[in-house]
Protein backbone atom coordinates (compact mmCIF):
# COMPACT_ATOMS: atom_id res chain seq x y z
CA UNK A 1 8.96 -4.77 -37.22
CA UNK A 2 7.40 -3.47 -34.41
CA UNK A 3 7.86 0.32 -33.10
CA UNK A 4 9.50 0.69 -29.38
CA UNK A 5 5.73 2.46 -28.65
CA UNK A 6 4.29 -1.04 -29.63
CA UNK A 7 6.53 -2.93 -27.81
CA UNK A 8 5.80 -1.12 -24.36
CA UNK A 9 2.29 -2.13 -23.35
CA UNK A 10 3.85 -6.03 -24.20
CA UNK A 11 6.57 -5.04 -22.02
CA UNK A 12 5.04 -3.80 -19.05
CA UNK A 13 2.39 -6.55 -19.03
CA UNK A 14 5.00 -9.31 -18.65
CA UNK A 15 6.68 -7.12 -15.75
CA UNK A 16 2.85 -6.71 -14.37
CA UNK A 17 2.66 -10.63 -14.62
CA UNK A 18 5.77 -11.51 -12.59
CA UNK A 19 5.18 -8.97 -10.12
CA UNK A 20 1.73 -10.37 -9.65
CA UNK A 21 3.30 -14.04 -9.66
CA UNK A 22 5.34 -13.31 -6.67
CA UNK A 23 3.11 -11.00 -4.83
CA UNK A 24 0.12 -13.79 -5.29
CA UNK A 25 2.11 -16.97 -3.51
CA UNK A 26 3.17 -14.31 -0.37
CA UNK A 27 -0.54 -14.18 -0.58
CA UNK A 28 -1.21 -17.78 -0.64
CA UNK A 29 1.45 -18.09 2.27
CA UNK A 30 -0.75 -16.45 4.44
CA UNK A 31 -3.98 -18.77 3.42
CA UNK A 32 -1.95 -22.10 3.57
CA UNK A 33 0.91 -21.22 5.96
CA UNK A 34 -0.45 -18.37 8.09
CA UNK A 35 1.75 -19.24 11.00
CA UNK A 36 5.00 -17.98 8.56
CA UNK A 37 3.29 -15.15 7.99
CA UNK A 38 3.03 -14.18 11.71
CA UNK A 39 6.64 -15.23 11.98
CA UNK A 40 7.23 -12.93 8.85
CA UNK A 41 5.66 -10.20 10.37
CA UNK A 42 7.08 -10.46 14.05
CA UNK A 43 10.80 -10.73 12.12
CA UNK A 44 10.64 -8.10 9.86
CA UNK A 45 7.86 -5.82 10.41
CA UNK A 46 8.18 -6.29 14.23
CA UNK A 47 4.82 -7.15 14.61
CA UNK A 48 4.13 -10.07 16.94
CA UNK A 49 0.81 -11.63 18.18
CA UNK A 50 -0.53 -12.06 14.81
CA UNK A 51 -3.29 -15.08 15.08
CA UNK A 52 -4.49 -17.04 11.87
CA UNK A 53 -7.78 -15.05 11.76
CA UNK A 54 -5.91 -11.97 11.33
CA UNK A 55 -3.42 -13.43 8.89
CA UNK A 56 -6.41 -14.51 6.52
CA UNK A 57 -7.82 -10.98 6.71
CA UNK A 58 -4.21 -9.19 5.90
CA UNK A 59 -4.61 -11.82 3.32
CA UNK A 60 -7.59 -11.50 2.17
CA UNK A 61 -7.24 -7.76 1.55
CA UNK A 62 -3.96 -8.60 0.07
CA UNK A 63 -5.38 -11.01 -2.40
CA UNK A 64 -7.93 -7.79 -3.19
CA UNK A 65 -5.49 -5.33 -3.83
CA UNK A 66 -3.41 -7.94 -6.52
CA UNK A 67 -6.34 -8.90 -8.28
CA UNK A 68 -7.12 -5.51 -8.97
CA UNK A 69 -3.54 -4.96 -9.75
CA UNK A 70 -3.35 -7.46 -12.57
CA UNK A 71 -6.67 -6.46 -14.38
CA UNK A 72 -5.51 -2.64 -14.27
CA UNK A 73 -8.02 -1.75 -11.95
CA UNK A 74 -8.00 1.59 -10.41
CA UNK A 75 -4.50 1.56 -11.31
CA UNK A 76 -3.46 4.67 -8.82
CA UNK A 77 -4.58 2.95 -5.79
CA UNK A 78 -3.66 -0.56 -6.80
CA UNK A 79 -0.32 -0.10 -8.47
CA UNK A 80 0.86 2.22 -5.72
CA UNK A 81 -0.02 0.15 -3.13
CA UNK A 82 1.85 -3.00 -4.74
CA UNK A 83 4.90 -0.68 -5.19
CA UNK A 84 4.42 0.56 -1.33
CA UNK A 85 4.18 -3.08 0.06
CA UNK A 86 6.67 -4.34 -1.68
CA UNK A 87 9.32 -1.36 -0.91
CA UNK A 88 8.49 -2.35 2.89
CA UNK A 89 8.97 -5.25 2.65
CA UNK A 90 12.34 -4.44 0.85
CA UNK A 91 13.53 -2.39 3.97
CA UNK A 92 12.43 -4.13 6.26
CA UNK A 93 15.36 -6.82 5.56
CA UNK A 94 17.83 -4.36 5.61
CA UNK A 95 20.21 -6.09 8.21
CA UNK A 96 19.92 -8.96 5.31
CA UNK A 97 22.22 -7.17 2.95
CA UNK A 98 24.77 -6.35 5.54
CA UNK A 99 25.79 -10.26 5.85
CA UNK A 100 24.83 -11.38 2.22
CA UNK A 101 26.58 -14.70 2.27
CA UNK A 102 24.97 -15.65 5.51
CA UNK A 103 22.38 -18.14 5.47
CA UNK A 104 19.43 -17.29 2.94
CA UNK A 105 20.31 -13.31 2.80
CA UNK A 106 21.80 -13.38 -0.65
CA UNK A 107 17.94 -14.00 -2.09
CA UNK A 108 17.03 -11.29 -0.29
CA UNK A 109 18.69 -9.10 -3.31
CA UNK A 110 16.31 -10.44 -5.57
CA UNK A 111 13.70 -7.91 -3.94
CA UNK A 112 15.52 -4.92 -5.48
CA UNK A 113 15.10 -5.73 -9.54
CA UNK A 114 11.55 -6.40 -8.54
CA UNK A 115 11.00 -2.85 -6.17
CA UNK A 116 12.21 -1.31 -9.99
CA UNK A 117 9.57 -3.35 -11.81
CA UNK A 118 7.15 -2.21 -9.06
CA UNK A 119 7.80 1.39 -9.49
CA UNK A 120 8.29 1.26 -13.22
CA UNK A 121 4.72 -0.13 -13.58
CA UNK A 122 3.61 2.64 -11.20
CA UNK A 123 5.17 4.82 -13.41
CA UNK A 124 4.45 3.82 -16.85
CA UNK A 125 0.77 2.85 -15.26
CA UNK A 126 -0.92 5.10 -18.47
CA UNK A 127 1.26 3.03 -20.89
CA UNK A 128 0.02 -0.58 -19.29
CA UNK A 129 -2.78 -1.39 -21.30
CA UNK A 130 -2.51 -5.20 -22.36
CA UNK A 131 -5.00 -7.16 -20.23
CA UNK A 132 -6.22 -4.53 -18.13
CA UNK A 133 -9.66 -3.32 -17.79
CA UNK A 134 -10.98 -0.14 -20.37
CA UNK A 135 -9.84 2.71 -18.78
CA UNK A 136 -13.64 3.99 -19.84
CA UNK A 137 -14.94 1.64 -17.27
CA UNK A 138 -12.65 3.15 -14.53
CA UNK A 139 -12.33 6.75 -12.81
CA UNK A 140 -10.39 8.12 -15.84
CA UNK A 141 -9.19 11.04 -13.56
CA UNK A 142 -5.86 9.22 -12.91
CA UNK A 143 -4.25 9.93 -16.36
């Protein structure tokens, strides 16, 4: 029988995997659908204007910052930044929770169990060790 200490690094890796699931098709979004993404942004972030070549840039800097995020890498700066998108975009659809049963607004809960797995991961980053890159191979000034 395994020990709970045995059981974390299992545990946060599958949280690390579904955050990256979601956070990598909003990524795609903006590669195969960048005109959502512009309509995302001008919704909820209230910033309109957005053309394709500067979708695929937020994108592509997106798609950095995951890929970094599920190999562990410079866990600080890639974790925290996860956790910091995602809480925006958690906010940002605040008038979303006032009329739940309106339209699509009652998926737009789903964000909150997810902002926890964010900032649990940020948290418990020193513990996340499955699948991520040797911490000896990485600025180890972060522990």
């Amino acid at each position: 029988m395994r020990t709970a200490d045995s059981r974390i690094p299992l545990t946060l890796l599958m949280l690390r995997l579904s955050v990256f699931l979601v956070m990598f098709m909003w990524t795609l979004d903006k590669f195969i659908r960048p005109e959502h993404a512009a309509a995302v942004f001008s919704k909820f972030y209230f910033i309109s204007g957005l053309g394709n070549t500067i979708v695929y840039v937020i994108g592509a800097i997106q798609l950095a910052i995951i890929l970094g995020f599920i190999v562990g890498w410079k866990k600080p700066f890639t974790y925290g930044a996860v956790t910091f998108f995602h809480a925006i975009s958690t906010f940002s659809a605040f008038k979303q929770y006032f009329s739940p049963f309106e339209e699509v607004n009652l998926l737009f809960f789903t964000a909150w169990p997810m902002l926890a797995a964010c900032f649990t991961l940020y948290c418990l980053k020193h513990l996340d060790t499955y699948g991520t890159l040797p911490v000896a191979s990485q600025n180890a000034s972060y522990q």
